[in-house]
Each structure stands twice: as structure tokens, then as C-alpha cells.
Protein backbone atom coordinates (compact mmCIF):
# COMPACT_ATOMS: atom_id res chain seq x y z
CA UNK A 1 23.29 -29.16 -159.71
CA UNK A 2 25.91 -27.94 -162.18
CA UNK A 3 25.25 -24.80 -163.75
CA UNK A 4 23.85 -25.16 -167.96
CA UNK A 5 27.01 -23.97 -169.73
CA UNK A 6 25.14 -24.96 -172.55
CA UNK A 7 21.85 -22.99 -172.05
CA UNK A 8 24.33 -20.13 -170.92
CA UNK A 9 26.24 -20.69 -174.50
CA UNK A 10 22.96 -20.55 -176.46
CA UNK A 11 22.24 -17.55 -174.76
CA UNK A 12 24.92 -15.78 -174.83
CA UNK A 13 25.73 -16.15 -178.39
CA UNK A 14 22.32 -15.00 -179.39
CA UNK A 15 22.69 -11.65 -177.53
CA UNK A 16 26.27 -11.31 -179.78
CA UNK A 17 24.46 -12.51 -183.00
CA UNK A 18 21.47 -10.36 -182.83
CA UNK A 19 23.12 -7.17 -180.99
CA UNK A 20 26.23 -7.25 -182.65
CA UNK A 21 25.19 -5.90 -186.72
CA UNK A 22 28.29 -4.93 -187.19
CA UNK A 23 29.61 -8.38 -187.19
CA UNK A 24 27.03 -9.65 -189.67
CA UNK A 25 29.06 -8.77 -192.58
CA UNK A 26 31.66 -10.81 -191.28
CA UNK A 27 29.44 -13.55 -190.18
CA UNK A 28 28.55 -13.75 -193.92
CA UNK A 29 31.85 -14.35 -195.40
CA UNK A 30 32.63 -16.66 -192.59
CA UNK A 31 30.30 -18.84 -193.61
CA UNK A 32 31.73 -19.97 -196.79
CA UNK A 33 34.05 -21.68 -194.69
CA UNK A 34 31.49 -24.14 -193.83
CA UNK A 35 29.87 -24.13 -190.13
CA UNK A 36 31.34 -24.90 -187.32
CA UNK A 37 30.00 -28.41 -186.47
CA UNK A 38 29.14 -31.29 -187.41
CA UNK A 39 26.66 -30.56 -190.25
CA UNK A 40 29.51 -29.78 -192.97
CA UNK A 41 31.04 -33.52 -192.60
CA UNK A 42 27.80 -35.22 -192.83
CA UNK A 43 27.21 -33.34 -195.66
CA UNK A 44 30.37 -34.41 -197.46
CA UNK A 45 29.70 -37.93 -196.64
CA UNK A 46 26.19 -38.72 -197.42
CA UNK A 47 26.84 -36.99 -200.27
CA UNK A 48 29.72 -39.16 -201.45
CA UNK A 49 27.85 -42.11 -200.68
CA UNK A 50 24.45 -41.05 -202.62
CA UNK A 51 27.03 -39.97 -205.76
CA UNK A 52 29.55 -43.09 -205.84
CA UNK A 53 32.25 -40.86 -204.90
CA UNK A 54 33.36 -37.07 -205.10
CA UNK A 55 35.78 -37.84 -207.33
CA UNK A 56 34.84 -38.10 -210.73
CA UNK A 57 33.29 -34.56 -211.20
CA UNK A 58 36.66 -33.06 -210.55
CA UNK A 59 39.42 -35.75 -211.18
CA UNK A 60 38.36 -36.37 -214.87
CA UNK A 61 38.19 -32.91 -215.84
CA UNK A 62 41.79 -32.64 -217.13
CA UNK A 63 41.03 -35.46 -218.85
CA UNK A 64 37.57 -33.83 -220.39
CA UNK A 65 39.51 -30.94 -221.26
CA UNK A 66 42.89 -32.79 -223.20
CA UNK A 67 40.39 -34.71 -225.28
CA UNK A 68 38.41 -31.18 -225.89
CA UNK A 69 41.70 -29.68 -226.24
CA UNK A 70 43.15 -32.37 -229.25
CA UNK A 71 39.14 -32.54 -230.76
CA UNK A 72 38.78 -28.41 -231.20
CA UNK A 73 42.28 -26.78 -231.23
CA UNK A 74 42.47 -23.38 -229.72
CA UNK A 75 42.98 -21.11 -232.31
CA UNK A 76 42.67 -17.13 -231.10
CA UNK A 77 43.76 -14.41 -232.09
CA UNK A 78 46.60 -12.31 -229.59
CA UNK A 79 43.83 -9.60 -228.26
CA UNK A 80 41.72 -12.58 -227.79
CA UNK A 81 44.51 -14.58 -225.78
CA UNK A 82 44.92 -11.20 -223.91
CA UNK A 83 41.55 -11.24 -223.31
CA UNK A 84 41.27 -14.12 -221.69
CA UNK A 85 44.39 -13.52 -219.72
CA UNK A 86 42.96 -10.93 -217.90
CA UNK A 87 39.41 -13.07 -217.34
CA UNK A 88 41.40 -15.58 -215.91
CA UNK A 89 43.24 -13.11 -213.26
CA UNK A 90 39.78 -11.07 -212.61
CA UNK A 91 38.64 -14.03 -210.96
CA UNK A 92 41.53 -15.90 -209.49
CA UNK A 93 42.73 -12.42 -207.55
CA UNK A 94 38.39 -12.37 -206.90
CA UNK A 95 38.88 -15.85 -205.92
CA UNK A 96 41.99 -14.73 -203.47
CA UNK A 97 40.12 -11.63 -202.00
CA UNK A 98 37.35 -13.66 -201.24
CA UNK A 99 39.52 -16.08 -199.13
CA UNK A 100 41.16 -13.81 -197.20
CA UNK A 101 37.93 -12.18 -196.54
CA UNK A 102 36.54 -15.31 -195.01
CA UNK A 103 39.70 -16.51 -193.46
CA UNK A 104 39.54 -13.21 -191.43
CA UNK A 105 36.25 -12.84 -190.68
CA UNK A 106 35.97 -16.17 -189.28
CA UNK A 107 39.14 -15.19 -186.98
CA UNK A 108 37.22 -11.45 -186.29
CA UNK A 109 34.15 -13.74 -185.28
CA UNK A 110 35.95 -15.64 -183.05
CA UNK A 111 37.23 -12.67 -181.03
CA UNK A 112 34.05 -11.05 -180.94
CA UNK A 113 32.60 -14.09 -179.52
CA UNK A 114 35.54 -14.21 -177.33
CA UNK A 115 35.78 -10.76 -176.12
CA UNK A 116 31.75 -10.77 -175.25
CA UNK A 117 32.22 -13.79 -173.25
CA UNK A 118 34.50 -12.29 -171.05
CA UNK A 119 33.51 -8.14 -170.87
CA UNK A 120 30.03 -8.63 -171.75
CA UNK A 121 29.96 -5.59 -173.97
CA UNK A 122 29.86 -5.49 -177.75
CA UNK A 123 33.18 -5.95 -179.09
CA UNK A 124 35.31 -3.56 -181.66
CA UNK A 125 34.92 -4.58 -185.16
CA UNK A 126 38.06 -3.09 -186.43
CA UNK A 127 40.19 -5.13 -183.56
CA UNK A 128 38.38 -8.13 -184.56
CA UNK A 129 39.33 -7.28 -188.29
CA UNK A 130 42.86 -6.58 -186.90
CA UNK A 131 42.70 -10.46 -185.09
CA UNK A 132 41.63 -11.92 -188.25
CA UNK A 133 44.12 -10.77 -190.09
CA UNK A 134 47.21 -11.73 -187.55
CA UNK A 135 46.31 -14.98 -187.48
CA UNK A 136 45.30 -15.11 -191.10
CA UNK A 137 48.01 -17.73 -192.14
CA UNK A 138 47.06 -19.99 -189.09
CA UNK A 139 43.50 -19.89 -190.04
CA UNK A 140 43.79 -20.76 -193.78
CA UNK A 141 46.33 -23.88 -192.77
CA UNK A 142 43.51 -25.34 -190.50
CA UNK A 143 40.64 -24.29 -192.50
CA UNK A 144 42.89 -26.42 -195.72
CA UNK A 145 43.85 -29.31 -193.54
CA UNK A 146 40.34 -29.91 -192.40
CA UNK A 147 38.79 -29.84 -196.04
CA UNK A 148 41.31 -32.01 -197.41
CA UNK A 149 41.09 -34.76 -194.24
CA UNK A 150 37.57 -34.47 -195.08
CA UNK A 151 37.51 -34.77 -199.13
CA UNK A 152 39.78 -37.80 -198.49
CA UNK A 153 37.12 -39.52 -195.98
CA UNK A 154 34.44 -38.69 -198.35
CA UNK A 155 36.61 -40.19 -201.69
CA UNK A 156 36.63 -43.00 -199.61
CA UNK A 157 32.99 -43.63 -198.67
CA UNK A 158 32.57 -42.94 -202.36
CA UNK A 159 34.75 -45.69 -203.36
CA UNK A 160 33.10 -48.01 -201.04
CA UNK A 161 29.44 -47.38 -202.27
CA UNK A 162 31.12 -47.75 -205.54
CA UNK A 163 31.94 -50.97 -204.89
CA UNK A 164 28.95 -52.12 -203.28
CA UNK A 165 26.27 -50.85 -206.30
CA UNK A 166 29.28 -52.63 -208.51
CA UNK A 167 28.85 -56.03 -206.75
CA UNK A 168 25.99 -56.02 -203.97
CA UNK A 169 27.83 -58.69 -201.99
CA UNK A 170 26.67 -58.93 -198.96
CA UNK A 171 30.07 -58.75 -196.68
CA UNK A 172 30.61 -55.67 -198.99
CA UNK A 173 27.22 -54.06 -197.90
CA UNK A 174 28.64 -54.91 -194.24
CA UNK A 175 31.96 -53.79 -195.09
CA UNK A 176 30.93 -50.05 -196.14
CA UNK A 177 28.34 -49.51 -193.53
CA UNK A 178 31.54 -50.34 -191.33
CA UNK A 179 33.76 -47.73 -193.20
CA UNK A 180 30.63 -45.29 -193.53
CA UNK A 181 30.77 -45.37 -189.37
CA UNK A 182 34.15 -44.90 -188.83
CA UNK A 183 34.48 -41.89 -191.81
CA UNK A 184 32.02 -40.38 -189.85
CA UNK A 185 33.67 -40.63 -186.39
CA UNK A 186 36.88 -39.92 -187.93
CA UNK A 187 35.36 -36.97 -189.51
CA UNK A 188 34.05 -35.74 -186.19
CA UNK A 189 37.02 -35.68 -184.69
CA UNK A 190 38.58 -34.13 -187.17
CA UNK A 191 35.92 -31.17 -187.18
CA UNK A 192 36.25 -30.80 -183.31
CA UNK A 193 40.15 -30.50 -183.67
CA UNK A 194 39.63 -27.91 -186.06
CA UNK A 195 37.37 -25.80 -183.89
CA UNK A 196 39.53 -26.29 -180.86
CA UNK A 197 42.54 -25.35 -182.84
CA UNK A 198 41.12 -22.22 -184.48
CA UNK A 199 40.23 -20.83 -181.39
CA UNK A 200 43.76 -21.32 -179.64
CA UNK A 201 45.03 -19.40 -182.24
CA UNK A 202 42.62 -16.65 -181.99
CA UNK A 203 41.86 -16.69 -178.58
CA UNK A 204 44.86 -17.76 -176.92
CA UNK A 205 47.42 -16.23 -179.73
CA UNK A 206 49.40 -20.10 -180.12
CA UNK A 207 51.45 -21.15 -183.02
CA UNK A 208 49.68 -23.61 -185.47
CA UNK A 209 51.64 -26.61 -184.52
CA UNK A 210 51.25 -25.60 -180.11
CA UNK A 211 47.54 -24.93 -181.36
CA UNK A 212 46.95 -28.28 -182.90
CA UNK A 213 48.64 -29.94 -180.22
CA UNK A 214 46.41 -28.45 -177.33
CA UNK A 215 43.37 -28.95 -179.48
CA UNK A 216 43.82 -32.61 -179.34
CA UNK A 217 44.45 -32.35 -175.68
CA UNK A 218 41.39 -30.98 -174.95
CA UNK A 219 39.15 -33.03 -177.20
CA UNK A 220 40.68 -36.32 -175.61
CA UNK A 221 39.92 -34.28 -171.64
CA UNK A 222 36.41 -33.49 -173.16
CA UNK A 223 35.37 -36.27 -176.13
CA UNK A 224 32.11 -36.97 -174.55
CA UNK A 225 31.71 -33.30 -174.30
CA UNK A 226 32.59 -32.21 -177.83
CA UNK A 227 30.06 -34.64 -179.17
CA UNK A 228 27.13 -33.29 -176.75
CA UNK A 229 27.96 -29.78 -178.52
CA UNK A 230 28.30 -31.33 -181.88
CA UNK A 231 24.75 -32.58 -181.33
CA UNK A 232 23.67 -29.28 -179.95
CA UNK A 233 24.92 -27.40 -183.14
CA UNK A 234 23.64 -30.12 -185.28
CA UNK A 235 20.08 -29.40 -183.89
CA UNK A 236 20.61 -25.42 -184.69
CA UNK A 237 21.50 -26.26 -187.79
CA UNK A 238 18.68 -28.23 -188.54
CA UNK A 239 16.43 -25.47 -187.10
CA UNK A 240 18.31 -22.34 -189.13
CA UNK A 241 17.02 -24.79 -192.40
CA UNK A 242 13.90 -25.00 -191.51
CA UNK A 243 13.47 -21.47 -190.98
CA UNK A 244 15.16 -20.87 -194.61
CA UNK A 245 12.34 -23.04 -196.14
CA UNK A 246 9.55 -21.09 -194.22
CA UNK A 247 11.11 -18.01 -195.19
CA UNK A 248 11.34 -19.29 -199.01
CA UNK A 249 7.40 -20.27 -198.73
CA UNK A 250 6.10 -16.71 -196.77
CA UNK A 251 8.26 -15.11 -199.33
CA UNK A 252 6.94 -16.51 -202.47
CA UNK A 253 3.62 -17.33 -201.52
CA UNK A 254 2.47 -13.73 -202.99
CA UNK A 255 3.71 -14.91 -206.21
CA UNK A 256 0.55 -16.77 -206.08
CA UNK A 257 -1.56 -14.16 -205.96
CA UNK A 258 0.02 -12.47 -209.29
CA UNK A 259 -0.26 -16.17 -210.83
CA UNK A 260 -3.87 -15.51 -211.08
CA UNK A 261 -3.86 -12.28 -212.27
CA UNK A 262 -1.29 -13.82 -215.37
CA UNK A 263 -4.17 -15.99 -216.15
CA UNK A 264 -6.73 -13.49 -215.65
CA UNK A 265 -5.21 -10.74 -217.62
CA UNK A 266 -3.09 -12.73 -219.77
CA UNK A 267 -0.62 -11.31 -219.00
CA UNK A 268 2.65 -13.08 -218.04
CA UNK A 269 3.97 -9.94 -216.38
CA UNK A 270 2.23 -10.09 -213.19
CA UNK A 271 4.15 -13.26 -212.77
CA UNK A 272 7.47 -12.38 -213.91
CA UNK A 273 7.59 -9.47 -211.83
CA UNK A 274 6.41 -11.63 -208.50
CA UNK A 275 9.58 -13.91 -209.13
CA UNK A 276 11.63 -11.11 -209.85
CA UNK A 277 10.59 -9.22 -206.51
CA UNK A 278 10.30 -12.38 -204.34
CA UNK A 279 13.59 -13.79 -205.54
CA UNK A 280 15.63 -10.22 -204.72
CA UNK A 281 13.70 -10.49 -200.86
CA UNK A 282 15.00 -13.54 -200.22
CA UNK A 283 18.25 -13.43 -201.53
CA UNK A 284 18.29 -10.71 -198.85
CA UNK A 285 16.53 -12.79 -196.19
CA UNK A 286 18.76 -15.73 -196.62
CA UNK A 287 21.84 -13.73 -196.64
CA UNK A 288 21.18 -11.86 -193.32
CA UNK A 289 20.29 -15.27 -192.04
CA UNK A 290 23.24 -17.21 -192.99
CA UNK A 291 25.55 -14.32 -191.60
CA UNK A 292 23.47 -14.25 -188.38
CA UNK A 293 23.44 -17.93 -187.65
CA UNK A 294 27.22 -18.03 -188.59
CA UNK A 295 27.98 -15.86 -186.05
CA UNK A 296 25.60 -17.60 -183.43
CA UNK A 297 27.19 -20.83 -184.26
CA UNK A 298 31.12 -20.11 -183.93
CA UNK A 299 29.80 -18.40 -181.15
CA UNK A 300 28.43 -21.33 -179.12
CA UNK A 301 32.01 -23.08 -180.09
CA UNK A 302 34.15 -20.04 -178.68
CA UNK A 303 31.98 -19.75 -175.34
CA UNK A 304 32.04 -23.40 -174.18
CA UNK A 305 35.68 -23.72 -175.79
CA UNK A 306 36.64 -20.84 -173.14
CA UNK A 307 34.71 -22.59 -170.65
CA UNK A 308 36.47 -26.10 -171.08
CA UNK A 309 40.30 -24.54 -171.51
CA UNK A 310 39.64 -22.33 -168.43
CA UNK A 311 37.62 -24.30 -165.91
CA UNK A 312 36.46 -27.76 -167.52
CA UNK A 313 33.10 -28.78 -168.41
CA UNK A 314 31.50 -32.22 -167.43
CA UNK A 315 29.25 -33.79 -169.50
CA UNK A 316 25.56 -33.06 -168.89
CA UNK A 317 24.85 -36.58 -169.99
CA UNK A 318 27.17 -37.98 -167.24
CA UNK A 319 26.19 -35.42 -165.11
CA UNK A 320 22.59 -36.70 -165.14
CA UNK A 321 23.46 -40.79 -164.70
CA UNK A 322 25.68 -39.34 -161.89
CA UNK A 323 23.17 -37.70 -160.03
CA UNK A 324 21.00 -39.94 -160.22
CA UNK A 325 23.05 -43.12 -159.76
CA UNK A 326 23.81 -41.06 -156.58
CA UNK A 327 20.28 -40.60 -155.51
């Protein structure tokens, strides 16, 4: 019987996600980056096709703001001008910080996850920073091209479901049911790619393009198996909400409690106090979860990546119909 790389992955990452504090802090950034699997794309998808598009909230705002512009002429003063000057550089150097930040944790993640795979001992945070940063450029290049490749495939379901509330033919229905599917397959792939190719960069130390070339390589040598761990990761992902929404309803279910003493007292501090307390707690609690679950999840990637680069993995699936047929 082959041996459970997968069971071995979920383990394995675990012990680095729940051992490892250290790495939380980078596990939090990382994850505004979007996981690693599958979730993110059907997110951006369903999405598109529940809105009619992605498109409009963004593409019309220059328009929004030239008719604002020609309506209500701007008409400050110079301190105010210099004002806003510096409001708009506050944030866009924020906004620049706080990529990098992720860009490298996510890297710094990725050679934890690499380094305990391989030592079985707690990696070095600072060399981890240190990786993130080398391959910093890399990162932000595949991290771009993916979001892009996948704003495009949802613009495009949008469009579709556009067209179908617009008409309600019936080959139309067919036709964007058809283009839904392959979006989503499309998307897959492209989410796999990016995986593979972040973690030749980090792990292996390739250039982008060598990176993105081997990436593909190993999805076509392992397709079957890529979608197995996309459906693994999917699962986690759905468990990780779940837990958030328990979380919310242990949290807040005091609030209760001071709900009746509002309306036994009168008093509507009680309740505004509850909020204010239960909201802070799980602001907390959902932070330290999302920066846990990041790590566990790029984890599980980097493990069975290493596995399938190194040795090869065979499909469990196939493994099973194999055996079996065999029998």
C-alpha cells in the first residue's frame, strides 16, 4: 500500500502551524495574498456570476469621478492641496509596505514549511524573512500574474451572466454554464501553476521564467494529483469557516446576557459595552486564526510540492482503482 503523503502533509503542517508562533505574524500578512488553493478562484467566479460582472464597480469609476469632477470643481486652498498630498502618500507608501510585507512573508512561509519538511526542527524566522525578501520580485510577478489571469476569467463569467439575465435564451443559458466550466478549470490551473511556481522560486532558488516553466511541467506529470490536493485544501478551507462562525457565535453569545440587563436596567450600556468587548475578542480570534490556517495551508502545498519534485506522488484515487482492479 503506498504510504498517505497526504495524511503525512496534514500532519506535518499542523505541527509547523501550531509549534511554530513565530511564524504567525507572517502567516497573517500572507494571507492577504489570498490562500493557496482553490477557494480564492471560486470565489472570484461565483462572485462575478451572482454580480453581472466585476467590472463595473471599478471600470466606471473614472468615469464617476470626471462627471463629479466637471459637476463640483475642486477649489482648495494651497495648505489644503498640501494636505491632501501628503494623505495621498501616507497611504500609497502604507499601501507599498503592506505588499512587501505579504510578498515576503508568504516567501518566509514557504521556507519554513520547507525547511521543517526536511530537518524536522522549527525553522529560523529571520532566514525565512531573509528568503522572502530575495525572492521578493519573483513573488510579487506571480502573485500579479495570477490575480490578473484570474480578474480576466471572472470579467468574463460576468459578461456571460450579463448576457444571459439580458436575454434568457436558452443556448445562452447553455452557452455560459459552458464558459462558467471551463473559467473554472482554467482558473484551476492557473492557481496550481502559481503554487508550483512560487515554491521553485523559494524552495529551489529558480528564475521566474525556469520557475514557471517547471511549474507547468509538474502540473501536466501530476494534474490528477494537483486537483486531489486542491480538493483537500478546499475541504480545510471550508472547515477553517466554519470554525470562524462558531467562534463569532461562542464569542458573542454573552452579549446576550447584557441584552437583558439593557432592558432590565434601561440601560443601553450593558449592551454597548458587550459589542464593544466581544467585537475586540474576536477581531483577535479571527486574526490568530487566519494567520494560523495560512500557514497550515501553504504548508500542505510546500510538503507534497517537495514530495512530487523529489520522488513523485501517484494519485490516491488511481491508486485505489489500481489496487483493486488488481485484486
Amino acid at each position: 500500500m503506498q504510504k498517505s503523503f497526504y495524511r503525512e502533509a496534514l500532519k506535518n503542517s499542523w505541527q509547523l502551524a501550531s509549534q511554530h508562533k513565530l511564524l504567525w505574524i507572517f502567516g497573517f500578512f500572507a494571507a492577504f495574498l489570498g490562500q493557496m488553493g482553490v477557494l480564492e478562484l471560486l470565489t472570484k467566479v461565483w462572485h462575478a456570476a451572482q454580480n453581472l460582472g466585476v467590472y463595473p464597480y471599478w471600470w466606471l469609476l473614472p468615469k464617476i469621478l470626471a462627471v463629479s469632477w466637471l459637476a463640483h470643481p475642486l477649489s482648495f486652498d494651497i495648505e489644503t492641496w498640501t494636505w491632501l498630498f501628503w494623505l495621498v502618500f501616507v497611504f500609497v507608501a502604507f499601501g507599498i509596505f503592506w505588499i512587501f510585507v505579504s510578498v515576503v512573508s508568504q516567501g518566509a512561509v514557504v521556507r519554513a514549511a520547507a525547511q521543517f519538511d526536511t530537518k524536522k526542527t522549527l525553522p529560523s524566522t529571520s532566514a525565512g524573512w531573509q528568503a522572502g525578501v530575495k525572492h521578493f520580485w519573483r513573488l510579487l510577478l506571480i502573485n500579479i500574474i495570477k490575480k490578473v489571469l484570474l480578474l480576466l476569467l471572472a470579467a468574463v463569467v460576468g459578461w456571460g451572466a450579463w448576457a444571459v439575465f439580458s436575454s434568457g435564451s436558452f443556448w445562452q443559458v447553455g452557452l455560459f454554464l459552458l464558459a462558467f466550466l471551463l473559467a473554472t478549470i482554467v482558473g484551476l490551473v492557473i492557481s496550481f501553476l502559481a503554487v508550483y511556481a512560487a515554491n521553485y522560486v523559494v524552495v529551489e532558488e529558480y528564475s521566474l521564467g525556469k520557475s514557471l516553466l517547471f511549474a507547468y511541467e509538474l502540473f501536466k506529470a501530476h494534474w490528477f494529483v494537483s486537483l486531489e490536493i486542491g480538493l483537500i485544501v478546499l475541504g480545510v478551507n471550508i472547515v477553517f469557516i466554519v470554525g470562524l462562525l462558531l467562534g463569532f457565535f461562542v464569542i458573542f453569545l454573552p452579549t446576550l446576557f447584557l441584552w437583558g440587563l439593557t432592558i432590565l436596567f434601561s440601560n443601553p450600556s450593558f449592551w454597548i459595552f458587550g459589542l464593544v468587548v466581544s467585537g475586540f475578542l474576536y477581531i483577535l480570534f479571527a486574526a490568530l486564526a487566519t494567520a494560523v490556517f495560512s500557514i497550515f495551508s501553504i504548508s500542505i502545498w510546500t510538503y507534497l510540492f517537495t514530495k512530487m519534485h523529489k520522488t513523485g506522488i501517484k494519485s490516491r484515487l488511481i491508486h485505489h482503482l489500481t489496487w483493486r482492479g488488481s485484486k
